[in-house]
N, C-alpha and C. Protein backbone atom coordinates (compact mmCIF):
# COMPACT_ATOMS: atom_id res chain seq x y z
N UNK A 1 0.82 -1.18 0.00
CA UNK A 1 0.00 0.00 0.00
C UNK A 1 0.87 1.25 0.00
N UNK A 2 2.17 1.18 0.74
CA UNK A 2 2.77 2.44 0.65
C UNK A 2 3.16 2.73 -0.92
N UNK A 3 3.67 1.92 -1.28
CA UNK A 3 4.07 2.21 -3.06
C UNK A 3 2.93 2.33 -3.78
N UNK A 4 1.50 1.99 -3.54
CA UNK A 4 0.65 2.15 -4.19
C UNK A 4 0.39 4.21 -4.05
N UNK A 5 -0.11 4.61 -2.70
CA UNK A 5 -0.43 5.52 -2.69
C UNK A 5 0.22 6.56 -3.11
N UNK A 6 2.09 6.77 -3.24
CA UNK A 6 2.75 7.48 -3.98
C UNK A 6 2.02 7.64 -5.84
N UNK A 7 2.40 5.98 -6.38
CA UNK A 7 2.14 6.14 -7.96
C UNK A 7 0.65 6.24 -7.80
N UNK A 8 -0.27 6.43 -6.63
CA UNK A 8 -2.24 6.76 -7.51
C UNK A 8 -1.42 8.59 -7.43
N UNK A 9 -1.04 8.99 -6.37
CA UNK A 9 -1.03 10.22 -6.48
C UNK A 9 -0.37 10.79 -7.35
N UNK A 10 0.81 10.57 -8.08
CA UNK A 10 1.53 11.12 -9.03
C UNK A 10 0.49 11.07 -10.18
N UNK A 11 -0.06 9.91 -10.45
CA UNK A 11 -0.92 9.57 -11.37
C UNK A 11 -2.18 10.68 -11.58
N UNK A 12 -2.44 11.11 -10.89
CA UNK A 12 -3.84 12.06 -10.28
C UNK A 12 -3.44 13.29 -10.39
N UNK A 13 -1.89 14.01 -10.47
CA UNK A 13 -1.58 14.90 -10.49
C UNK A 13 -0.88 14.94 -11.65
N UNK A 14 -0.76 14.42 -12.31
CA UNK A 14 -0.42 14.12 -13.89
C UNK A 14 -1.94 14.17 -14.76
N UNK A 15 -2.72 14.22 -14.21
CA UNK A 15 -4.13 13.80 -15.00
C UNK A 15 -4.39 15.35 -14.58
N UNK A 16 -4.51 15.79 -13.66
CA UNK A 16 -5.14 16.99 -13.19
C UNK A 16 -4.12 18.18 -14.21
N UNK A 17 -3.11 18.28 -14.26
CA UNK A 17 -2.55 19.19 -15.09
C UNK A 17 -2.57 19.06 -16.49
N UNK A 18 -2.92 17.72 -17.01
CA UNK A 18 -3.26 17.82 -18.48
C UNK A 18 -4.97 17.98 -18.65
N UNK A 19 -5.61 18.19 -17.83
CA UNK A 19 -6.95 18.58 -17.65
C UNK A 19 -7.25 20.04 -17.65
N UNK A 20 -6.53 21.11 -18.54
CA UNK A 20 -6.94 22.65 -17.89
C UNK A 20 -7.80 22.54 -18.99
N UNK A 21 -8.19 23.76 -18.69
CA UNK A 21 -9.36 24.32 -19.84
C UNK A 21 -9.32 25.09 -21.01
N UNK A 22 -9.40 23.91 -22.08
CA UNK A 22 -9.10 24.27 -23.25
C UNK A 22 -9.95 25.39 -23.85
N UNK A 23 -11.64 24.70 -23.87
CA UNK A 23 -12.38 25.82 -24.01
C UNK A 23 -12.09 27.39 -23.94
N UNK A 24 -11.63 27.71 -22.80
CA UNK A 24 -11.00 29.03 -22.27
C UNK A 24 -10.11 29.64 -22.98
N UNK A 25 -8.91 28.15 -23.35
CA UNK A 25 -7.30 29.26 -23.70
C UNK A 25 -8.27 29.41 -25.46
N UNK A 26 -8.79 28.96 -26.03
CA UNK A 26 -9.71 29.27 -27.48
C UNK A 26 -9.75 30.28 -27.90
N UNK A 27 -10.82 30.88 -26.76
CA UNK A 27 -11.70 31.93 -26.77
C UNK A 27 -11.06 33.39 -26.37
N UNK A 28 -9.63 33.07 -25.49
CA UNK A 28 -9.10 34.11 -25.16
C UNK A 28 -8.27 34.58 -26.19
N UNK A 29 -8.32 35.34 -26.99
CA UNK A 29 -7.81 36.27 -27.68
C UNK A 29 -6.58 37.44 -27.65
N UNK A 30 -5.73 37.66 -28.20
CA UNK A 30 -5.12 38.96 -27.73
C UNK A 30 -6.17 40.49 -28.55
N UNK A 31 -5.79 41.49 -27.48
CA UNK A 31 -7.01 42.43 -28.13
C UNK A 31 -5.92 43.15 -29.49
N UNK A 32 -7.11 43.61 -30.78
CA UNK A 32 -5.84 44.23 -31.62
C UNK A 32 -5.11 45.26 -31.58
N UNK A 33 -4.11 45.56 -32.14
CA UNK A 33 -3.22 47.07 -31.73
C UNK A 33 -4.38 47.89 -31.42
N UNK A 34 -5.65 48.45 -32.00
CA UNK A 34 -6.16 49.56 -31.83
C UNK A 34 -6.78 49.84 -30.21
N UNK A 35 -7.27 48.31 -29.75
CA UNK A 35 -7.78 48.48 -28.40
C UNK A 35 -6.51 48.47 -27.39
N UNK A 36 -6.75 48.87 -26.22
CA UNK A 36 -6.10 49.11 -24.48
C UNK A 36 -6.23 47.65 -24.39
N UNK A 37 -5.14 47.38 -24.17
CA UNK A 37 -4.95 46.07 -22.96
C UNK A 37 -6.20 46.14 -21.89
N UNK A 38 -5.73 47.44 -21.04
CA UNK A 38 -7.07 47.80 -20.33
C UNK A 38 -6.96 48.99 -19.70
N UNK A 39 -7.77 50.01 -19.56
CA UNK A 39 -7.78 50.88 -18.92
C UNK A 39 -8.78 51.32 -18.59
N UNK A 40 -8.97 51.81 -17.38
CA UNK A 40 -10.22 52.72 -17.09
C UNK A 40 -10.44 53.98 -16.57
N UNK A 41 -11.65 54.19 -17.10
CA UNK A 41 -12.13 55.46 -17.20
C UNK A 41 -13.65 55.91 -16.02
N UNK A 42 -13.52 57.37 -16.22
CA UNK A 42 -14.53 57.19 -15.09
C UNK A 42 -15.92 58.43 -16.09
N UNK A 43 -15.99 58.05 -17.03
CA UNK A 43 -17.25 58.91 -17.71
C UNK A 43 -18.36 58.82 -16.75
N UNK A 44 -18.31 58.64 -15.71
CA UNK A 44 -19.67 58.73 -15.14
C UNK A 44 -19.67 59.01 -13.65
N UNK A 45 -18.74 60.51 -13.49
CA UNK A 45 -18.34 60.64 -12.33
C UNK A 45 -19.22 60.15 -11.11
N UNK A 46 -18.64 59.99 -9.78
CA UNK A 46 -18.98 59.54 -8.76
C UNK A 46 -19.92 58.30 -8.60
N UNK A 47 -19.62 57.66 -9.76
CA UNK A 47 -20.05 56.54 -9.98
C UNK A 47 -19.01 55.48 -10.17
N UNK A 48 -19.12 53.84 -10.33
CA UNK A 48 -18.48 52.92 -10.72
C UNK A 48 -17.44 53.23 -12.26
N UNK A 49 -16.24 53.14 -11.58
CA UNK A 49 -15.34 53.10 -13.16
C UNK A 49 -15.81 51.87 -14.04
N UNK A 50 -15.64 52.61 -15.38
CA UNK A 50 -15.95 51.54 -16.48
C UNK A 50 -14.15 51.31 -16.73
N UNK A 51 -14.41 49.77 -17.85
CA UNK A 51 -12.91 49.65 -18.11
C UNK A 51 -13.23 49.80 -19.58
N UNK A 52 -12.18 50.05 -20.81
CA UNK A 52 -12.36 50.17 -22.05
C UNK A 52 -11.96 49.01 -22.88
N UNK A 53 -11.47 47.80 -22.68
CA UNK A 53 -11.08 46.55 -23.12
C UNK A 53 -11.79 46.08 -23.66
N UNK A 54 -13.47 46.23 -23.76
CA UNK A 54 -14.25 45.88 -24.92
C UNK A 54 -14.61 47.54 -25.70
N UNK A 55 -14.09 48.24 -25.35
CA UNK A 55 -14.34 49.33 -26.29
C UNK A 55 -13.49 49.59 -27.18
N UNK A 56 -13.24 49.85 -28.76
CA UNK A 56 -12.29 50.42 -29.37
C UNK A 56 -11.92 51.65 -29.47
N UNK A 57 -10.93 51.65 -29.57
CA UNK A 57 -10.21 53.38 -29.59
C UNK A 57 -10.45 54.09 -30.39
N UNK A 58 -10.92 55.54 -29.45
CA UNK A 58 -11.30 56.74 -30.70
C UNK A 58 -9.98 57.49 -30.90
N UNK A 59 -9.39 57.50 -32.07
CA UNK A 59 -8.49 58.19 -32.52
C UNK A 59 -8.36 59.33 -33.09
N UNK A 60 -8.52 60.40 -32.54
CA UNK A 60 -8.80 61.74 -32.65
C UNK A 60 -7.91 62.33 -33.91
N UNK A 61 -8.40 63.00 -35.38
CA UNK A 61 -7.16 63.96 -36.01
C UNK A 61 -6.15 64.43 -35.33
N UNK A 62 -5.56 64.50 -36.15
CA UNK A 62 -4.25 66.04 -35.69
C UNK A 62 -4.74 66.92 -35.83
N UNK A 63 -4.52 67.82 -35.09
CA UNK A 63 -4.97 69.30 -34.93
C UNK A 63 -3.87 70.01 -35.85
N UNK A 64 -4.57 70.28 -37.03
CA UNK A 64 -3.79 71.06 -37.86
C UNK A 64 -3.95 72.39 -38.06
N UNK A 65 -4.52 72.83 -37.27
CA UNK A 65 -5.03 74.77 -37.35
C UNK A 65 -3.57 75.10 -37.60
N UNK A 66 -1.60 74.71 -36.59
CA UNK A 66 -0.88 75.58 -36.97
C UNK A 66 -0.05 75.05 -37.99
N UNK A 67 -0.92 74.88 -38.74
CA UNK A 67 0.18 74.31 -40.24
C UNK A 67 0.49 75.59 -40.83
N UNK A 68 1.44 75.65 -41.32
CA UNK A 68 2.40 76.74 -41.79
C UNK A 68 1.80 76.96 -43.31
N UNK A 69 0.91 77.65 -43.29
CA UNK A 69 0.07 77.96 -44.55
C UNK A 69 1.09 78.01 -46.18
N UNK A 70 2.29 79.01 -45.64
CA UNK A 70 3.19 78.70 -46.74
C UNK A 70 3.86 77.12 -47.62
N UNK A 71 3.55 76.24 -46.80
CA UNK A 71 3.69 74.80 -47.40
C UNK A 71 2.87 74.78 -48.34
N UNK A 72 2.44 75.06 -49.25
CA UNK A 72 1.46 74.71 -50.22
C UNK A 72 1.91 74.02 -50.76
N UNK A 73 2.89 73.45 -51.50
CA UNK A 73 3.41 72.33 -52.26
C UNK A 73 4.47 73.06 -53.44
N UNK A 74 4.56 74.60 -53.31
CA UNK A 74 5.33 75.40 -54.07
C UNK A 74 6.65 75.81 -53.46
N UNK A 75 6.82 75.76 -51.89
CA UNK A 75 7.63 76.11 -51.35
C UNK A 75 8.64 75.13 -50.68
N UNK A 76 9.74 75.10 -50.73
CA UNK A 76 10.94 73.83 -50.44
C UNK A 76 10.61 73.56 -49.33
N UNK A 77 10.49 71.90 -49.08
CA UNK A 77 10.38 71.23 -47.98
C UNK A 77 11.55 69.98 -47.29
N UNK A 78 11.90 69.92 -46.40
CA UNK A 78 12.79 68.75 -46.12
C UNK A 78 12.50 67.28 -47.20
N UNK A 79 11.47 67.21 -47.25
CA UNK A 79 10.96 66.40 -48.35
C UNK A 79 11.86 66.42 -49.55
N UNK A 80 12.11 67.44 -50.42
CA UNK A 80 12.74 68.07 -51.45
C UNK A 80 14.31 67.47 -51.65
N UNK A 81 14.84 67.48 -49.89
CA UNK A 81 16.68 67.39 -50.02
C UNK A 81 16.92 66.46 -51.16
N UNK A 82 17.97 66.85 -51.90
CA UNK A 82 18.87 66.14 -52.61
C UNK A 82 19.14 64.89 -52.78
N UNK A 83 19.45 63.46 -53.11
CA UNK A 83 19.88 62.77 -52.42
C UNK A 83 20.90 62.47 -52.98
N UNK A 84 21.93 63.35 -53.95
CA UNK A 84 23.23 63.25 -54.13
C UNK A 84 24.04 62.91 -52.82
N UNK A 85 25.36 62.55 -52.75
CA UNK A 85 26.53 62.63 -52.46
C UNK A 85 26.33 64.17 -51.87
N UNK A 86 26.55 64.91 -53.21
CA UNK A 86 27.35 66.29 -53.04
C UNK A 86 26.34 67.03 -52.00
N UNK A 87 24.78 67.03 -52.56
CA UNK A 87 23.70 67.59 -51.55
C UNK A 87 23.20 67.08 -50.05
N UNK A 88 24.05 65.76 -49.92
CA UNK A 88 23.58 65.07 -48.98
C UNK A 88 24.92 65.90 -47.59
N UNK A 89 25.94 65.95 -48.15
CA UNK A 89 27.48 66.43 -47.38
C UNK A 89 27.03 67.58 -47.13
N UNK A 90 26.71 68.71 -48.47
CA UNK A 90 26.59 70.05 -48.20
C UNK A 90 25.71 70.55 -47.19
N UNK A 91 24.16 69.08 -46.72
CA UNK A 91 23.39 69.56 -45.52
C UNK A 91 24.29 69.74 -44.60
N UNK A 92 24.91 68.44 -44.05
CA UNK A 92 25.67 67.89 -43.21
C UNK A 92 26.79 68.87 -42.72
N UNK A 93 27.20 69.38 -43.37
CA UNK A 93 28.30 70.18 -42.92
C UNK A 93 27.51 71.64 -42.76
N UNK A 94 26.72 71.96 -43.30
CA UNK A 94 26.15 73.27 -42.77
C UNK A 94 25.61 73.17 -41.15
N UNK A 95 24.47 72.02 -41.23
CA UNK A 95 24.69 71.84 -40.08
C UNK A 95 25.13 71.70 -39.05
N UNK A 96 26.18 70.90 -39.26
CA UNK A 96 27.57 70.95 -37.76
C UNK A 96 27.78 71.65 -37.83
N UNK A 97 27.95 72.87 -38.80
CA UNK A 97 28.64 74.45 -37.91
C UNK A 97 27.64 74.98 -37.28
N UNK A 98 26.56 74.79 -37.86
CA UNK A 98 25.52 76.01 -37.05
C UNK A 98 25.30 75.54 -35.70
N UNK A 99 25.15 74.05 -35.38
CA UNK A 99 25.35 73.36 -34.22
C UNK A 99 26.59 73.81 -33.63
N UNK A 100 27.83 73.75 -34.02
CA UNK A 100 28.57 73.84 -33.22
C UNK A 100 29.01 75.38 -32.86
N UNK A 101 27.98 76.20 -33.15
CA UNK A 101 28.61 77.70 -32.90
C UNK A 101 27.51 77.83 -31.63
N UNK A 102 28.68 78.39 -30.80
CA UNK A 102 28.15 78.15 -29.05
C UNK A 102 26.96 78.87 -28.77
N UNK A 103 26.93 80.33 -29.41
CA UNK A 103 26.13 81.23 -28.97
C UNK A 103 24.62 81.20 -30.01
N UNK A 104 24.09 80.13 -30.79
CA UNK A 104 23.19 80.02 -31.02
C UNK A 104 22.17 79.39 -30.75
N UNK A 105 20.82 79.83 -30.42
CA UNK A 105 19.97 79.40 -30.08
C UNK A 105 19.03 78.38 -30.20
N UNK A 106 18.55 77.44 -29.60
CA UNK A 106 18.13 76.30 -30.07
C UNK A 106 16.84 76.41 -31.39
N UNK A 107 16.11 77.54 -31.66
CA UNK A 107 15.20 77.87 -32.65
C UNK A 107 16.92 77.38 -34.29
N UNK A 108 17.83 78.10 -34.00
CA UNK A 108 18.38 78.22 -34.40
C UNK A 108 19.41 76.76 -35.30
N UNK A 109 19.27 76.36 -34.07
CA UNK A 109 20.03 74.77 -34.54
C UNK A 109 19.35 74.08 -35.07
N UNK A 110 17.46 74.14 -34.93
CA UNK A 110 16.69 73.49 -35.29
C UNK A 110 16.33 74.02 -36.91
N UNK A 111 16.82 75.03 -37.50
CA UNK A 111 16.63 75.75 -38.99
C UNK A 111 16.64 74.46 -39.92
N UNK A 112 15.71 74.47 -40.87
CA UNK A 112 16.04 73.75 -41.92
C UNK A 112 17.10 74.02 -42.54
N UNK A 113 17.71 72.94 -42.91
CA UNK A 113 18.63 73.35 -44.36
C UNK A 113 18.18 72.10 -45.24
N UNK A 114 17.74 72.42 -46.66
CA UNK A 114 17.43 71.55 -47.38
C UNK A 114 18.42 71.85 -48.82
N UNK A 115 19.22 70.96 -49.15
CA UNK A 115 20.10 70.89 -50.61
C UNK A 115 20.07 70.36 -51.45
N UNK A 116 19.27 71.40 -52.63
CA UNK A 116 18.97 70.34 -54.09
C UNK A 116 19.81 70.97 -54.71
N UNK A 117 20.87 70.14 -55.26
CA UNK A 117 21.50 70.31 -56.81
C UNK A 117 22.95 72.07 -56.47
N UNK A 118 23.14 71.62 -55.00
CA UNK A 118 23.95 73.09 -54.92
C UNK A 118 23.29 73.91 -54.09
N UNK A 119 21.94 74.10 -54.61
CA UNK A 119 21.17 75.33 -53.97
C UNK A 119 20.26 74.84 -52.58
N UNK A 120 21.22 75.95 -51.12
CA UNK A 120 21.07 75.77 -50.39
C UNK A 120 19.80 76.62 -49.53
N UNK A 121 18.70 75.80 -49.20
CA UNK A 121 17.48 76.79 -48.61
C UNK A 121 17.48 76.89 -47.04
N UNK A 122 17.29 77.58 -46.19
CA UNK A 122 17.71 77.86 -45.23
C UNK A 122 16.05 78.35 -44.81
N UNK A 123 15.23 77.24 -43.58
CA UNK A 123 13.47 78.43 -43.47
C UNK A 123 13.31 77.84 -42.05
N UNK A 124 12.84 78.42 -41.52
CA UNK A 124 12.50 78.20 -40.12
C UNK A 124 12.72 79.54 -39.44
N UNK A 125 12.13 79.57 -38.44
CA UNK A 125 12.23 80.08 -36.73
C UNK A 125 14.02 80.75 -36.37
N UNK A 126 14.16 81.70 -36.10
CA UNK A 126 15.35 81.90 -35.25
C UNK A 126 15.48 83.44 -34.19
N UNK A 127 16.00 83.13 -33.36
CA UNK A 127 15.62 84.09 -32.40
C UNK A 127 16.07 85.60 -32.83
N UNK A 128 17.21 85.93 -33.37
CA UNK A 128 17.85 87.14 -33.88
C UNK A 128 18.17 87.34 -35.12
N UNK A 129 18.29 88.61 -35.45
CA UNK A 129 18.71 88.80 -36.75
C UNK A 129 19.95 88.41 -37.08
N UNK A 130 20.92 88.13 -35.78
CA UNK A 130 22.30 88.01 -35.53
C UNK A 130 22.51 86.07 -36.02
N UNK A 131 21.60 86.07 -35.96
CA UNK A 131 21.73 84.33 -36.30
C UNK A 131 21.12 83.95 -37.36
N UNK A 132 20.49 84.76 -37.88
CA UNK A 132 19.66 84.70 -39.48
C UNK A 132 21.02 85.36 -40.09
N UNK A 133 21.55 85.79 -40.08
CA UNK A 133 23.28 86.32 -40.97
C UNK A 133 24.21 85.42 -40.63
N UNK A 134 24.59 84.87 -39.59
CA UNK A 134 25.09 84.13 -39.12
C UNK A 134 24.93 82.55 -39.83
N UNK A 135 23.85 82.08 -40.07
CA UNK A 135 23.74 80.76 -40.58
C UNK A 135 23.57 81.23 -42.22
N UNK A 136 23.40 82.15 -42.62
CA UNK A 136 23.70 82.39 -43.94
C UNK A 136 25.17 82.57 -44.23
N UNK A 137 25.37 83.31 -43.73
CA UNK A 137 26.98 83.12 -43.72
C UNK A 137 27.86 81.91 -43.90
N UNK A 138 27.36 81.08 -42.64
CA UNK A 138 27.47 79.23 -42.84
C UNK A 138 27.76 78.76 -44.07
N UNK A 139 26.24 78.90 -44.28
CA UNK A 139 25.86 78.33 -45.69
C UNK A 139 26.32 78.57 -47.02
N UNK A 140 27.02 79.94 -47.09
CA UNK A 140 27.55 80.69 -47.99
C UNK A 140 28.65 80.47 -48.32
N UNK A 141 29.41 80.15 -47.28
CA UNK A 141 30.87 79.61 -47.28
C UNK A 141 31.27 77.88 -47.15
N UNK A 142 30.33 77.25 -46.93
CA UNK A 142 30.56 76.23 -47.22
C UNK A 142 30.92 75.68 -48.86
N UNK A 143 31.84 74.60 -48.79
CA UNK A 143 32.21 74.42 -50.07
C UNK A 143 31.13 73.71 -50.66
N UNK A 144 30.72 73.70 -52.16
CA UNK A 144 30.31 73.02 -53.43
C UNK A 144 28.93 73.88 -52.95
N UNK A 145 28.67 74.76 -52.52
CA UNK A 145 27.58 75.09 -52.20
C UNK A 145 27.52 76.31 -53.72
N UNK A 146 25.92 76.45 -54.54
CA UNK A 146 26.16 77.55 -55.39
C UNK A 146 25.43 78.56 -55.63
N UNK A 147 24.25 78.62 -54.09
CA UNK A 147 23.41 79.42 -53.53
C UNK A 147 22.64 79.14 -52.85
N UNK A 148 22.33 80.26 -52.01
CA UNK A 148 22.04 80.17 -50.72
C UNK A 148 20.44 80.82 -50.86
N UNK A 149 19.22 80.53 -50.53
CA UNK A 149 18.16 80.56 -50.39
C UNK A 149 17.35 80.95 -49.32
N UNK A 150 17.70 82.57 -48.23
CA UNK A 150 17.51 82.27 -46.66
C UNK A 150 15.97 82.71 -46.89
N UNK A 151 15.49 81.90 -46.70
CA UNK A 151 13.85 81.98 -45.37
C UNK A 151 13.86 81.86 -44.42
N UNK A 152 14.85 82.36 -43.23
CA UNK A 152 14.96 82.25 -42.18
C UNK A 152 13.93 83.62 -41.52
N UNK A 153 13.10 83.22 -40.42
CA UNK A 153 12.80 84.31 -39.69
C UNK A 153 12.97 84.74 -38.34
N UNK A 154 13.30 85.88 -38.17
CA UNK A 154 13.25 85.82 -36.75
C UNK A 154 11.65 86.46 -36.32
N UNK A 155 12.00 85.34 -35.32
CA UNK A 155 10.51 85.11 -34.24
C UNK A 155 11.40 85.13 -32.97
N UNK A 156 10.68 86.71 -31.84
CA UNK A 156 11.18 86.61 -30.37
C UNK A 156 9.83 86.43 -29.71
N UNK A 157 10.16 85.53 -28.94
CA UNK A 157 9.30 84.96 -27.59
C UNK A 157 9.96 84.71 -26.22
C-alpha cells in the first residue's frame, strides 16, 4: 500500500494538469493594436469606473489649425533634399557648424537646411537677426555650395 499511494497520487496529479481548460485558452484572444490592454475610465463621475477593453479606440485627427500655410506644395520642404553625395554632405556640414557655434539658439540649430542640386534653402524660426546672418553666412561659405536661399525668420518669444 505504501508504493501504491505514492504512484495513484503522481498519477492524479499528472491527470489533473493535463486537464486545464481548453475551451478558455480558445476563446481568449489577444485584443488588436487599436484596443487598451485595459484601462479605465470614469465617464460617469462619482459613480463605478468603467474599463475600455471591450471598447475600441477613438483616434482623434491632428490638430492642424498651426500648419504653416506657406507649405502649399510650391515652397521647399525637407521632403525636397537632394539625395546626391554632393547635396547630402553640403546639408551635413552646414549643419555641424551652425550646431557647433556656441552662442546660437536652439530655434536656431533646429533651422532647416534643405540641398537640391547646390542650392542651399535655409526656413524656419530663429531668435535674432544676428543668427539669421550668421547661418547664412554658414551656408555661404561652405564648399560646393552655389546658392544660398535664406527663409529664415526671426521670431522673439
Amino acid at each position: 500500500m505504501r508504493i501504491q499511494l505514492p504512484l495513484i497520487t503522481a498519477a492524479l496529479a499528472v491527470a489533473l494538469v493535463g486537464c486545464g481548460n481548453d475551451d478558455m485558452a480558445k476563446k481568449t484572444t489577444p485584443a488588436p493594436a487599436t484596443m487598451p490592454a485595459s484601462s479605465t475610465t470614469y465617464d460617469n463621475p462619482g459613480k463605478t469606473p468603467t474599463t475600455t477593453a471591450d471598447k475600441p479606440v477613438v483616434v482623434s485627427p491632428a490638430d492642424n489649425t498651426a500648419k504653416n500655410a506657406r507649405d502649399d506644395g510650391t515652397t521647399v520642404t525637407p521632403l525636397d533634399q537632394g539625395m546626391s553625395a554632393a547635396d547630402t554632405s553640403i546639408t551635413a556640414a552646414v549643419r555641424k557648424a551652425v550646431v557647433a557655434e556656441p552662442e546660437m539658439s536652439v530655434k536656431a540649430q533646429n533651422a532647416k537646411i534643405i540641398t537640391k542640386d547646390g542650392v542651399v534653402t535655409l526656413r524656419g524660426p530663429v531668435a535674432t537677426s544676428a543668427e539669421r546672418s550668421k547661418i547664412m553666412t554658414i551656408a555661404e561659405r561652405t564648399p560646393g555650395v552655389q546658392r544660398v536661399d535664406n527663409q529664415l525668420e526671426v521670431v522673439t518669444q
